[in-house]
Protein backbone atom coordinates (compact mmCIF):
# COMPACT_ATOMS: atom_id res chain seq x y z
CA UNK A 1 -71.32 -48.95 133.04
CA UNK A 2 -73.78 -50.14 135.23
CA UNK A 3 -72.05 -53.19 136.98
CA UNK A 4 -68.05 -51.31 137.08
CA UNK A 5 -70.05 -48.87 139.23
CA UNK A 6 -72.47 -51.00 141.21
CA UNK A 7 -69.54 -53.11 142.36
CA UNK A 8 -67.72 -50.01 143.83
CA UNK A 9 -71.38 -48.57 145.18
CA UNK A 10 -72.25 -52.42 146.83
CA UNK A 11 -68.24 -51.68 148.37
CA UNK A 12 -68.72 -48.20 149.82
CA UNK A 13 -72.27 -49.47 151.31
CA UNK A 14 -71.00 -52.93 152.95
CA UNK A 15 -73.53 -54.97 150.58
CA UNK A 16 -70.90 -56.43 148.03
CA UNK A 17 -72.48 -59.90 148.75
CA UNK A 18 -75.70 -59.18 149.16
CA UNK A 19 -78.34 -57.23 147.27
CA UNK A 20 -81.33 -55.26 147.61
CA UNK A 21 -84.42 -55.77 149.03
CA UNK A 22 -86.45 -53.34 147.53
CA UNK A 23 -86.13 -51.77 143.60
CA UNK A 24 -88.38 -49.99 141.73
CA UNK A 25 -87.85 -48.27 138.82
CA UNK A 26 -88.97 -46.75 135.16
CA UNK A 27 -87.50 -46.38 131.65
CA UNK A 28 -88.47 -45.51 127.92
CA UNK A 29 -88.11 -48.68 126.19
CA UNK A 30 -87.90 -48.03 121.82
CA UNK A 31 -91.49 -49.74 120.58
CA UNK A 32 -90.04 -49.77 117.45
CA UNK A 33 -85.87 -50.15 115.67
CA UNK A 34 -83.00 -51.88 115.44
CA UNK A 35 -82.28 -52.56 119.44
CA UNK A 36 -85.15 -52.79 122.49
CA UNK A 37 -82.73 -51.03 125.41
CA UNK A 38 -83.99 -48.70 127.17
CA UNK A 39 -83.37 -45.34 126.80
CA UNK A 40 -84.25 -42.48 129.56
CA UNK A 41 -84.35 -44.75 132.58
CA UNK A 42 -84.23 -43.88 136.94
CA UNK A 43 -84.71 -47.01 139.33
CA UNK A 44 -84.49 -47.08 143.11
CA UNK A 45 -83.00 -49.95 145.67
CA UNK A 46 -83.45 -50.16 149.26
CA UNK A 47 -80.91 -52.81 151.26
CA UNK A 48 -81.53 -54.69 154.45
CA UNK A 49 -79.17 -52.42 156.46
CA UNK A 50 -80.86 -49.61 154.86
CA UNK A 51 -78.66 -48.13 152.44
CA UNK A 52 -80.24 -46.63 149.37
CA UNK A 53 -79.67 -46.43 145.19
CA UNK A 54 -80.41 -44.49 143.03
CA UNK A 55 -79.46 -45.33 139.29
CA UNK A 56 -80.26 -43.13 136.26
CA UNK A 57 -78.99 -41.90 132.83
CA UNK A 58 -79.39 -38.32 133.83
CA UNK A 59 -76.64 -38.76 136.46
CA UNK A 60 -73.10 -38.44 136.13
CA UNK A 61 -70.88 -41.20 135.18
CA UNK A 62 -70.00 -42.16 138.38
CA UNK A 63 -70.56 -42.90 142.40
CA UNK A 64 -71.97 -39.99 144.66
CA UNK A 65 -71.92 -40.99 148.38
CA UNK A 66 -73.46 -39.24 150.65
CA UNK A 67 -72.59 -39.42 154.32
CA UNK A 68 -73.43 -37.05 157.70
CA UNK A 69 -70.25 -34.86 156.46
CA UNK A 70 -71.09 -34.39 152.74
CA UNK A 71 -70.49 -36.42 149.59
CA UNK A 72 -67.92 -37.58 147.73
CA UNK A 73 -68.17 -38.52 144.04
CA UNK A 74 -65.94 -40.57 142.29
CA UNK A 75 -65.58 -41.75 138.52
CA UNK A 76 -63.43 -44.22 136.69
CA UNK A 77 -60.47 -42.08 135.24
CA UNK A 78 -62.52 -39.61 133.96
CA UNK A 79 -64.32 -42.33 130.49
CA UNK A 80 -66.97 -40.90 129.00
CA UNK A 81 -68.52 -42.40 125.59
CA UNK A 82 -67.62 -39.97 123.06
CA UNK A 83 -70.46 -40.16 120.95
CA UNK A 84 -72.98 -40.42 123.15
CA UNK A 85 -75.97 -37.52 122.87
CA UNK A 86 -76.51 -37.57 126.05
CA UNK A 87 -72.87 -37.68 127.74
CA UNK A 88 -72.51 -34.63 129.66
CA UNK A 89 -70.23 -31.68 127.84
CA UNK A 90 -67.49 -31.43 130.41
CA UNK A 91 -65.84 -35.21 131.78
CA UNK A 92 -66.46 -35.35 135.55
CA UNK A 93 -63.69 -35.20 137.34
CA UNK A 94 -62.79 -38.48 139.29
CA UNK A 95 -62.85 -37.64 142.54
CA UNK A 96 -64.59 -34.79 144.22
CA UNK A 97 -66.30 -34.01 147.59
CA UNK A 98 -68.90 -31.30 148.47
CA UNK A 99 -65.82 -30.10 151.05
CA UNK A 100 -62.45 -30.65 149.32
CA UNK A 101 -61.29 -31.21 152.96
CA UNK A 102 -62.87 -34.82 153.30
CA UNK A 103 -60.23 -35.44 150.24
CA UNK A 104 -57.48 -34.59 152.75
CA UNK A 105 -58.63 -36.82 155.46
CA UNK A 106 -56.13 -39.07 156.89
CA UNK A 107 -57.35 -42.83 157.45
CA UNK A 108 -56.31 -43.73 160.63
CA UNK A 109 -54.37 -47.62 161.60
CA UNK A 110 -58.09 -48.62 163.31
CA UNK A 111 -60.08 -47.20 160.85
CA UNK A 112 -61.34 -49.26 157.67
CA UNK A 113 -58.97 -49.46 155.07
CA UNK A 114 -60.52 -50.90 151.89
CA UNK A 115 -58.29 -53.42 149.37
CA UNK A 116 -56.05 -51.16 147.27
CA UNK A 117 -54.94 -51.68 143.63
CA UNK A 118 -53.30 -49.76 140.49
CA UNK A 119 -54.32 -51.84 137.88
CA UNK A 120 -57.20 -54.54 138.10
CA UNK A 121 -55.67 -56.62 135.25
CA UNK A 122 -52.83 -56.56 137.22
CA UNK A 123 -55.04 -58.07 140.64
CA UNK A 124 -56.15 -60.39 138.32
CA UNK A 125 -52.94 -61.75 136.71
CA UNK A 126 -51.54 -61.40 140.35
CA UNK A 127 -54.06 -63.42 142.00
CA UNK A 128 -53.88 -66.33 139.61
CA UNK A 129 -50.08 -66.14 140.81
CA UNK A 130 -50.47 -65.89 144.25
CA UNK A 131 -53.76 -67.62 145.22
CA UNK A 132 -55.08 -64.34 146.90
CA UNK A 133 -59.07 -63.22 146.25
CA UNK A 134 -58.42 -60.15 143.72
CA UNK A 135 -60.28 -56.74 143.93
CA UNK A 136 -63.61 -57.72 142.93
CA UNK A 137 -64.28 -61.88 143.79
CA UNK A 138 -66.63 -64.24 142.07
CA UNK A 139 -69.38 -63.29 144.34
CA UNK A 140 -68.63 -59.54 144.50
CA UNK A 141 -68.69 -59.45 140.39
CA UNK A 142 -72.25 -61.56 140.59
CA UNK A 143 -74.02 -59.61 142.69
CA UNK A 144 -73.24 -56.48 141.16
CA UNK A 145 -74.19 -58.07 137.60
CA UNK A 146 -77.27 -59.20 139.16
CA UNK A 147 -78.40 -55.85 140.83
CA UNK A 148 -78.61 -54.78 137.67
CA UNK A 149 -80.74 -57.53 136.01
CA UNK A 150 -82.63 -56.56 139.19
CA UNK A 151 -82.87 -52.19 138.03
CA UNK A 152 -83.66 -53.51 134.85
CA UNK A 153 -86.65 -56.21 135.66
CA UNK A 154 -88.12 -53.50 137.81
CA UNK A 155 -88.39 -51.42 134.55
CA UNK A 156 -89.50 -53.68 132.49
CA UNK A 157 -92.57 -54.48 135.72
CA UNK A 158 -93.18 -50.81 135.88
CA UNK A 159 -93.68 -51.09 139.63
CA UNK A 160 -92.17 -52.04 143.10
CA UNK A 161 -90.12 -55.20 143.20
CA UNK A 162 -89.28 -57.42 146.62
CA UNK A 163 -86.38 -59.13 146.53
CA UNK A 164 -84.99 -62.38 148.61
CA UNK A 165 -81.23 -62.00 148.37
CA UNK A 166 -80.23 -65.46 149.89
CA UNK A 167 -82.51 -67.19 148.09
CA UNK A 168 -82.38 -65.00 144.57
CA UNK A 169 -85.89 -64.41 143.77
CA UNK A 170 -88.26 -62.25 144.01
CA UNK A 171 -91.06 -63.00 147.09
CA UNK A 172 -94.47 -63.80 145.75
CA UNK A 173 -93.67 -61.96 142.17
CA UNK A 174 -93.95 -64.79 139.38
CA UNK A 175 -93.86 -62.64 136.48
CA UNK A 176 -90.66 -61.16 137.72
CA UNK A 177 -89.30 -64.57 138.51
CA UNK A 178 -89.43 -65.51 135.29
CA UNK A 179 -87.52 -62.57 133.45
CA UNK A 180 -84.66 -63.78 135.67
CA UNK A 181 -83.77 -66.55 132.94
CA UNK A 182 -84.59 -67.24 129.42
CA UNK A 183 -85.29 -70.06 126.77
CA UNK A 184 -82.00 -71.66 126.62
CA UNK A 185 -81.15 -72.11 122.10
CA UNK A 186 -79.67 -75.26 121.16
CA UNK A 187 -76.64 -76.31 121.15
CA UNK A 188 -75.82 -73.37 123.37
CA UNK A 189 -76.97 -74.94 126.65
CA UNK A 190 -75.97 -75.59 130.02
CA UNK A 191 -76.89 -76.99 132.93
C-alpha cells in the first residue's frame, strides 16, 4: 500500500512535492526462498518543515494524523488483504478520530479546503477531458513512489539516511546513491 497512503500522508503534511530529509529505518529481509521482500519492517522520515513518518507493518492499514486536538485516522474503504497472516482480525474503519467531534467539524469558506473526488478513475478520465491536474499529478504520484524507494534503501543501509530532495540524492552517501537505480537488461532500456 505503501505509495496510495504516502500520497495522502505527503497531502495532509503540505510535502506532496517534496520529500524527506531524514529516514532511517529497519526490516527482516528472507536470507533464503522464493522472494527477498522484507518482512517485519518500521522506518522513520523527518521533512524540512518538520513533519514526521512513521511507516511499519505492525500499523494499521491506513493514515493516523496527529495534530494539537487529537488524531484522526483514515483508511481506503476499509481493503484489507484477505490472506494476509498478519492483517489485523477486525478491518479498520475508514475514518476515525480520538474525539468523534473533530469528524463533525465544519470547514469554514477561509479555511483550507483540499481537492475533492468520488472516484479517482473518474479524475483521471475527467482530466484527460478537461485539461485540469487530477487528484494526485505527475509529481505528487513520484514523490510518493520515491519516498518509498527512500523507507526501503534506509532498510536495506541499516542506518540513518540524508536526503537532498531538489536534487534527488542522498548527501555524501554513495552506497545509497547507487541502490537508487539498477543495471538496465537489454532490449529493455531507456534513456
Amino acid at each position: 500500500w505503501g505509495a496510495h497512503h504516502v500520497d495522502t500522508a505527503h497531502w495532509g503534511m503540505n510535502t506532496e512535492y517534496t520529500g524527506p530529509v531524514e529516514i532511517w529505518g529497519s526490516a527482516e529481509f528472507p536470507t533464503h526462498g522464493l522472494w527477498n521482500v522484507h518482512g517485519k519492517f518500521k522506518t522513520d522520515a523527518v521533512y524540512a518543515n518538520g513533519m514526521t513518518m512513521s511507516i511499519s507493518g505492525d500499523y494499521p492499514n491506513g493514515i493516523k494524523f496527529y495534530g494539537t486536538e487529537g488524531w484522526i485516522f483514515v483508511t481506503r474503504d476499509e481493503l484489507v488483504t484477505p490472506n494476509d497472516p498478519g492483517a489485523p482480525k477486525e478491518k479498520p474503519q475508514p475514518l476515525v478520530a480520538s474525539n468523534p467531534k473533530i469528524l463533525d467539524t465544519v470547514i469554514r469558506p477561509n479555511e483550507i479546503h483540499l481537492y475533492q473526488s468520488e472516484d479517482q478513475h473518474g479524475n483521471w478520465l475527467e482530466c484527460i477531458h478537461t485539461r485540469r491536474q487530477p487528484t494526485a499529478p505527475v509529481e505528487i504520484g513520484h514523490r510518493a513512489c520515491s519516498t518509498c524507494l527512500l523507507h526501503h534503501i534506509a532498510m536495506k543501509t541499516k542506518r540513518k539516511l540524508y536526503w537532498d530532495p531538489l536534487k534527488e540524492r542522498f548527501k555524501n552517501d554513495d552506497e545509497a546513491n547507487g541502490m537508487l537505480s539498477r543495471p538496465q537488461r537489454a532490449p529493455y532500456m531507456f534513456s
